[in-house]
Protein backbone atom coordinates (compact mmCIF):
# COMPACT_ATOMS: atom_id res chain seq x y z
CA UNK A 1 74.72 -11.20 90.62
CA UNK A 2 75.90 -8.07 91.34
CA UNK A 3 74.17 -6.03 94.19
CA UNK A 4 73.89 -1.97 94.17
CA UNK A 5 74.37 -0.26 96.99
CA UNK A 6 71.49 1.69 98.17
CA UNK A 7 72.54 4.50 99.60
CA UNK A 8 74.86 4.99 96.33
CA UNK A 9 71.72 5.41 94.36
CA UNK A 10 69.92 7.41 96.78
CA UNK A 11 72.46 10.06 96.70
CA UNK A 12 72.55 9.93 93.36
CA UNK A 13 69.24 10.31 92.92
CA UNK A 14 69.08 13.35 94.62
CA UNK A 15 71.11 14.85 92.56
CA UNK A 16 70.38 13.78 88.50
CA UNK A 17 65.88 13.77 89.45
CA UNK A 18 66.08 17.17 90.50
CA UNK A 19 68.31 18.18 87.54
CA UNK A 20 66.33 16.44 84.95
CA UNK A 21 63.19 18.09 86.34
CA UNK A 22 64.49 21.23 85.51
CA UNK A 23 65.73 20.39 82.28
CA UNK A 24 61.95 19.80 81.02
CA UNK A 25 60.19 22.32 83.04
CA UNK A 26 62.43 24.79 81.68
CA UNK A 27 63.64 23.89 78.62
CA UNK A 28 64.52 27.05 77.27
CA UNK A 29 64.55 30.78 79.62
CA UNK A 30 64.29 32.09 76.21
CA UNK A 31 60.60 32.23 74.03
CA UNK A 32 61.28 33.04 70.20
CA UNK A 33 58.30 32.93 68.14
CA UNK A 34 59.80 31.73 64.89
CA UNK A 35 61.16 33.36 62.11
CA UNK A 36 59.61 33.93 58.93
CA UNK A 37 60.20 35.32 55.61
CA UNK A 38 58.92 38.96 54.74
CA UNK A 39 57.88 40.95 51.67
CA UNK A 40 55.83 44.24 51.70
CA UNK A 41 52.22 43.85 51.35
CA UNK A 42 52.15 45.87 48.20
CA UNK A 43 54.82 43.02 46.33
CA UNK A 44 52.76 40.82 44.02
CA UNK A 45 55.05 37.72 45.08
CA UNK A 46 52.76 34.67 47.01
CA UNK A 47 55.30 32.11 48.22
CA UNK A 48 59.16 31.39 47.65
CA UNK A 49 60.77 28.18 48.37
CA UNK A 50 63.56 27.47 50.72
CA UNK A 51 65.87 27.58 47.91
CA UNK A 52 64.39 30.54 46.35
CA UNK A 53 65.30 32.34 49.20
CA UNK A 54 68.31 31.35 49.25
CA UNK A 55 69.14 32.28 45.78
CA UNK A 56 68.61 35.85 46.40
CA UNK A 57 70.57 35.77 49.70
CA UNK A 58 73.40 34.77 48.60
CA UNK A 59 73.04 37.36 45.01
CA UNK A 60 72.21 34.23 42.98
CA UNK A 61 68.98 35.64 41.99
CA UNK A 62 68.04 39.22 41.27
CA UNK A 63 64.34 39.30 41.04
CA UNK A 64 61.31 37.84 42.11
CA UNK A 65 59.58 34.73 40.01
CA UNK A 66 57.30 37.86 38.21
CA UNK A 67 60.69 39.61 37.22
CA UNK A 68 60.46 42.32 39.69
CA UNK A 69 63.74 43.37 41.31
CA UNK A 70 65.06 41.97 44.91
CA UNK A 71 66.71 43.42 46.86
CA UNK A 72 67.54 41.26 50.57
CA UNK A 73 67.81 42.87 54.10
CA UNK A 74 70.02 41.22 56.42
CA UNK A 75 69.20 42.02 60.18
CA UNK A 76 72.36 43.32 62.35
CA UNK A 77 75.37 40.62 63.03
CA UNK A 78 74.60 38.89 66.63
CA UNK A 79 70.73 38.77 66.20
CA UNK A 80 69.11 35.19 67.00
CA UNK A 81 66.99 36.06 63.66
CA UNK A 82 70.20 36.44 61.71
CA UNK A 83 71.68 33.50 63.32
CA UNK A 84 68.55 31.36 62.64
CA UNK A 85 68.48 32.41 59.16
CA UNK A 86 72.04 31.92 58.35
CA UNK A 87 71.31 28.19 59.55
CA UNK A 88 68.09 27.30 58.37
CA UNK A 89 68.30 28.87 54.77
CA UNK A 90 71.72 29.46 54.05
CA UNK A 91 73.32 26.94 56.16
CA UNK A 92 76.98 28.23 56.13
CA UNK A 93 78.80 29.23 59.36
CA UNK A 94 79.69 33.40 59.72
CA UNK A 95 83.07 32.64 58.66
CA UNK A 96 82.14 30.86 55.50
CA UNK A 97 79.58 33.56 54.70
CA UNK A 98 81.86 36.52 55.29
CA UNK A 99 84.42 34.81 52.89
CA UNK A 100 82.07 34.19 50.25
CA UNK A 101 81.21 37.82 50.13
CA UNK A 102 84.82 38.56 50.56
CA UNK A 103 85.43 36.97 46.94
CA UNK A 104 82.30 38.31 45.22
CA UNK A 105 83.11 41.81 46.37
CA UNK A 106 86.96 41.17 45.42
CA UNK A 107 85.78 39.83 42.11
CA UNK A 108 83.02 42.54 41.42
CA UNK A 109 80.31 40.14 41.14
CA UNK A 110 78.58 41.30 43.74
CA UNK A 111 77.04 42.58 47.39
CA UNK A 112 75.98 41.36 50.66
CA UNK A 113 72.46 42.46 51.26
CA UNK A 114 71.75 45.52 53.16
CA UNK A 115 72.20 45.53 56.87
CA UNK A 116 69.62 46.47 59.31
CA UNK A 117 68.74 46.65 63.18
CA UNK A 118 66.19 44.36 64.45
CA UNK A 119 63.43 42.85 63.35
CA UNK A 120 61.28 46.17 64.08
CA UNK A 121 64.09 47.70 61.43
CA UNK A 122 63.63 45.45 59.10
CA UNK A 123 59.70 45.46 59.10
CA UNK A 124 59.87 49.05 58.44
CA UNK A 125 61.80 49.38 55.77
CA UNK A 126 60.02 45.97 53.84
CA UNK A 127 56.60 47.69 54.70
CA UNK A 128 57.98 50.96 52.43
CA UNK A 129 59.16 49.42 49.67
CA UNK A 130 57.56 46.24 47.50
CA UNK A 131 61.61 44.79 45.94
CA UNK A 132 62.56 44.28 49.42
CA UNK A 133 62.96 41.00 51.06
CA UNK A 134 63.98 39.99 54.57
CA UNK A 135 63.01 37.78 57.81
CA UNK A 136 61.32 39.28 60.72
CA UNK A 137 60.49 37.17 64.31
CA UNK A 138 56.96 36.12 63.32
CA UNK A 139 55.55 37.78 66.65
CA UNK A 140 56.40 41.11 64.46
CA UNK A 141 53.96 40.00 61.46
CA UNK A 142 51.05 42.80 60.62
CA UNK A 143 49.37 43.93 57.62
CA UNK A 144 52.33 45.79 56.33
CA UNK A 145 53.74 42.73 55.29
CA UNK A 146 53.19 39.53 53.85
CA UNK A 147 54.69 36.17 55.20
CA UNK A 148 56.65 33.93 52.31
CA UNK A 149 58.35 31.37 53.74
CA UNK A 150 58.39 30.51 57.46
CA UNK A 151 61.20 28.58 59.05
């Protein structure tokens, strides 16, 4: 049988126990609350579905399930929100979503939705107007909007 070598381990184990403590004391430097899926108050809509959503992302769908216009509001390129988003819901890479767009433009058969800041941005302009949907961090959530979907 083979036999270890003590002092092999023991410097080993100085360095990986130390490491691994760290790893699940601090698993992340960086605290998101979640993200969640935004109307204004004042829009009559309860819930949407996952692929709902994603229907009037991508300019699939045009209204709400009462037949009220929507209108999406994409936070600013870079945002962990965006990025979150893009994965979760829409699950298609920047590159795949900018060509998709690409064609629909090309073609005429469509837009990408509006573009806006942060998640403050976004709030404020859902708040102010019932046909717009978007995703906010859910540490932003008030009584100016209404959550639909959370992530």
């Amino acid at each position: 049988m083979k036999r270890y070598n003590p002092l092999v381990f023991k410097k080993i184990s100085h360095v990986i126990l130390p490491a691994l403590f760290a790893i699940f004391l601090f698993p992340s430097f960086s605290v998101q609350a979640g993200v969640v899926v935004v109307v204004s108050n004042q829009n009559a809509t309860a819930e949407l579905d996952e692929k709902q959503v994603y229907n009037i992302f991508m300019g699939k769908a045009k209204s709400f399930p009462d037949g009220e216009k929507a209108l999406p509001v994409d936070q600013k390129k870079g945002t962990e929100n965006r990025d979150a988003f893009r994965e979760t819901i829409l699950q298609k890479s920047s590159s795949q979503l900018n060509t998709y767009w690409s064609r629909l433009i090309f073609t005429g058969k469509g837009t990408p939705p509006q573009e806006s800041g942060d998640s403050a941005d976004v709030k404020s302009l859902i708040s102010d107007n019932p046909n717009l949907i978007g995703y906010i961090d859910s540490a932003d959530v008030d009584a100016s909007v209404k959550v639909l979907l959370e992530l």
